[in-house]
Protein backbone atom coordinates (compact mmCIF):
# COMPACT_ATOMS: atom_id res chain seq x y z
CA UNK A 1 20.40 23.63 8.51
CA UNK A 2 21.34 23.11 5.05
CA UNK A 3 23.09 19.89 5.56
CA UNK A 4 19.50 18.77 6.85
CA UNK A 5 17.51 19.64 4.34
CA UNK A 6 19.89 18.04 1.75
CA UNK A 7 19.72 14.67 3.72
CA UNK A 8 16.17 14.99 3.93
CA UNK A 9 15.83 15.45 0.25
CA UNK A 10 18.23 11.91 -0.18
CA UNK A 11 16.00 10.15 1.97
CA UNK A 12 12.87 10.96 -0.03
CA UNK A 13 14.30 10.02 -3.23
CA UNK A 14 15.76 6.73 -1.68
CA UNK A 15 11.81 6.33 -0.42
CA UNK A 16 10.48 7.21 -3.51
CA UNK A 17 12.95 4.56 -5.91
CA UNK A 18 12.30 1.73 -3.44
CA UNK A 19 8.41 2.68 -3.85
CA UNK A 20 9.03 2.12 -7.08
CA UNK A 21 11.29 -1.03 -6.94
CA UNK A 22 8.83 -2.94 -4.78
CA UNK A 23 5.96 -1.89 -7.10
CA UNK A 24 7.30 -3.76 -10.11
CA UNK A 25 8.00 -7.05 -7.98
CA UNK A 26 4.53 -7.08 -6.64
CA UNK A 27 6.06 -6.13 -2.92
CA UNK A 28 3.90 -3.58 -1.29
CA UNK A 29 5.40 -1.07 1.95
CA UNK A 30 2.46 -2.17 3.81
CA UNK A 31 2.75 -0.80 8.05
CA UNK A 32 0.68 -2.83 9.60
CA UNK A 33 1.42 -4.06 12.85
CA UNK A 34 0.52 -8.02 13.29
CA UNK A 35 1.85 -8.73 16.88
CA UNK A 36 -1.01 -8.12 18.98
CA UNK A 37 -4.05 -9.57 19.62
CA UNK A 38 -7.71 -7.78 19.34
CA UNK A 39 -9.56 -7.49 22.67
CA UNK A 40 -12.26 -4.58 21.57
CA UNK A 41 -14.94 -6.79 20.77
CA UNK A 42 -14.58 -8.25 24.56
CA UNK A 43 -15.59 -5.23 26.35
CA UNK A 44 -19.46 -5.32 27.16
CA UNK A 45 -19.61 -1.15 27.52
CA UNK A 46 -20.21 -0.43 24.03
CA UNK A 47 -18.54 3.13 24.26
CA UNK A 48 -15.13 1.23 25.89
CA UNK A 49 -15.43 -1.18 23.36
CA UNK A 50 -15.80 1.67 20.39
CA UNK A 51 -12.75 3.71 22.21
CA UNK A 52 -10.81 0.41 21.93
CA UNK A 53 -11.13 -0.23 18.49
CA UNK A 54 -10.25 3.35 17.17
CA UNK A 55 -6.94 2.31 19.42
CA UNK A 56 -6.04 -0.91 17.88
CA UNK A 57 -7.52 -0.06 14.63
CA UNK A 58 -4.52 3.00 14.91
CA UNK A 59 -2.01 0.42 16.83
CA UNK A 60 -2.52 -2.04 13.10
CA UNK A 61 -1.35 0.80 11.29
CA UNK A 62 1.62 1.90 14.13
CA UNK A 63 -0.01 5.67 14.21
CA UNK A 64 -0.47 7.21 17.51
CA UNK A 65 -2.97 9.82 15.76
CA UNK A 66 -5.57 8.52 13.15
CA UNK A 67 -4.52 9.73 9.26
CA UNK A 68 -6.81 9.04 7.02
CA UNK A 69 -4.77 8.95 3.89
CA UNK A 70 -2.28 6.92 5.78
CA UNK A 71 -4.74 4.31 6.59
CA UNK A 72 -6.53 4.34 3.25
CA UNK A 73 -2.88 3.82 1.37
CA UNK A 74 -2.24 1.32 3.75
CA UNK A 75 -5.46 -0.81 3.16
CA UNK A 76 -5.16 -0.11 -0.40
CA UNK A 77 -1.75 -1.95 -0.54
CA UNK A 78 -3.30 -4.89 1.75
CA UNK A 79 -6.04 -5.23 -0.56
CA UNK A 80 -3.17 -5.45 -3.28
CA UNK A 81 -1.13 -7.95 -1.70
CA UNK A 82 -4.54 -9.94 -1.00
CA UNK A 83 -6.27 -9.80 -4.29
CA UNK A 84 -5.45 -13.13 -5.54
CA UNK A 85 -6.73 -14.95 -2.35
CA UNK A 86 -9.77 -17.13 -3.46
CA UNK A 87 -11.08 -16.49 0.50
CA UNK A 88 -10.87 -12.53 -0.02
CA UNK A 89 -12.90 -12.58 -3.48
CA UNK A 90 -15.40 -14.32 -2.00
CA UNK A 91 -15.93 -12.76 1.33
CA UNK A 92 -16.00 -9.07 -0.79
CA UNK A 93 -19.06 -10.77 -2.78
CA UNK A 94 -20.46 -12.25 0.49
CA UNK A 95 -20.21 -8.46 1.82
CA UNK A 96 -21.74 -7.04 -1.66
CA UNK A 97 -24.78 -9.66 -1.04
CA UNK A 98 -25.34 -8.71 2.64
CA UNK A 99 -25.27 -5.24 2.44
CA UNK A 100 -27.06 -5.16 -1.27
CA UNK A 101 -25.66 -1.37 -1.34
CA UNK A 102 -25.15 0.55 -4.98
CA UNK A 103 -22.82 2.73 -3.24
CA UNK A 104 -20.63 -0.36 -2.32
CA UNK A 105 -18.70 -2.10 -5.03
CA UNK A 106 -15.48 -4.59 -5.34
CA UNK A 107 -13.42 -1.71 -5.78
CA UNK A 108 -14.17 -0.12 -2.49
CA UNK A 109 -16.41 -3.08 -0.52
CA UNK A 110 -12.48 -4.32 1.05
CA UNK A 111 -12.64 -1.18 3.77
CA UNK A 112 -15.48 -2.88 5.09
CA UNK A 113 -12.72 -5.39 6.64
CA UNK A 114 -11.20 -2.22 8.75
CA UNK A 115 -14.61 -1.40 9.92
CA UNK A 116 -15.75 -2.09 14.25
CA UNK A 117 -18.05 -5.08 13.20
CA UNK A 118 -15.30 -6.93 10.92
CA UNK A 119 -11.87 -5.65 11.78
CA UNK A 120 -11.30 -7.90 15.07
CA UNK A 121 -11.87 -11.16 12.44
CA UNK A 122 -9.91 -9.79 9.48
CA UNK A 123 -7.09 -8.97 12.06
CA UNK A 124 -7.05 -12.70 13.14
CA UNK A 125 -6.97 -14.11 9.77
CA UNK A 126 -4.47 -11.31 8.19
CA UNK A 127 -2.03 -12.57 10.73
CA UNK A 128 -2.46 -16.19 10.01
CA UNK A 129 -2.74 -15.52 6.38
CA UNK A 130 -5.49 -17.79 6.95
CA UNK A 131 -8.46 -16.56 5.61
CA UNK A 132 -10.45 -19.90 5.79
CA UNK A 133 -12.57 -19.50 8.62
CA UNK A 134 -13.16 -15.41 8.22
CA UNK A 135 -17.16 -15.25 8.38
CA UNK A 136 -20.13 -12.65 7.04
C-alpha cells in the first residue's frame, strides 16, 4: 500500500513539471477528443437532440460523467491555444454584438462556443483548424 502511494505521488509531480514545461512553450494538455463527428443538431425531438449533445459535448472532453472544472480547464486551454486566430477574435466580437449582454465579455464570451446552439459548428471547425466558415 505504501509502494502505491509513493508511485502515485511520482506521477503527480511528473504531471505537475510537464504542466509546467508545456506552459512555457505555449503547448497546452488540452483532452479533447476530435475523431467524431456531431449528429445532435440532426435529431428533430428536441429533448433527444438536448440528451445528445450533453453526450458528445462529454465524448469532446473523453469524460463519461460531466466535471465542470474539467471542462472549464479544458476550454480555457482551447481558448489559449486559439487566441491568436484572426477568425476566433472576431467571431467572440460577433457573439458580444449579438447577444449585447454586460454580463458577457471577451474574457468569458469563448464558452459560448461549448454551448447546444454553437458547439456542433465550433466542433467542425476546431477539427479542421479551419475557422473560416464558423457563422453567428
Amino acid at each position: 500500500m505504501h509502494q502505491v502511494g509513493k508511485c502515485q505521488e511520482i506521477i503527480i509531480n511528473y504531471i505537475v513539471i510537464i504542466k509546467y514545461l508545456y506552459k512555457d512553450l505555449n503547448i497546452y494538455l488540452i483532452m479533447y477528443c476530435k475523431n467524431f463527428i456531431t449528429t445532435y443538431k440532426i435529431l428533430e425531438n428536441e429533448e433527444l437532440s438536448l440528451s445528445l449533445y450533453q453526450s458528445q459535448l462529454l465524448q469532446a472532453f473523453n469524460l463519461s460523467l460531466f466535471d465542470e472544472k474539467l471542462i472549464a480547464s479544458n476550454i480555457n486551454n482551447i481558448e489559449e491555444e486559439l487566441i491568436e486566430n484572426l477568425f476566433i477574435k472576431q467571431l467572440k466580437e460577433k457573439l458580444i454584438q449579438k447577444y449585447k449582454n454586460p454580463l458577457l465579455t471577451k474574457e468569458n464570451i469563448f464558452t459560448l462556443f461549448f454551448s447546444y446552439d454553437y458547439f456542433n459548428e465550433f466542433h467542425k471547425c476546431y477539427i479542421k483548424n479551419d475557422f473560416s466558415n464558423f457563422t453567428i
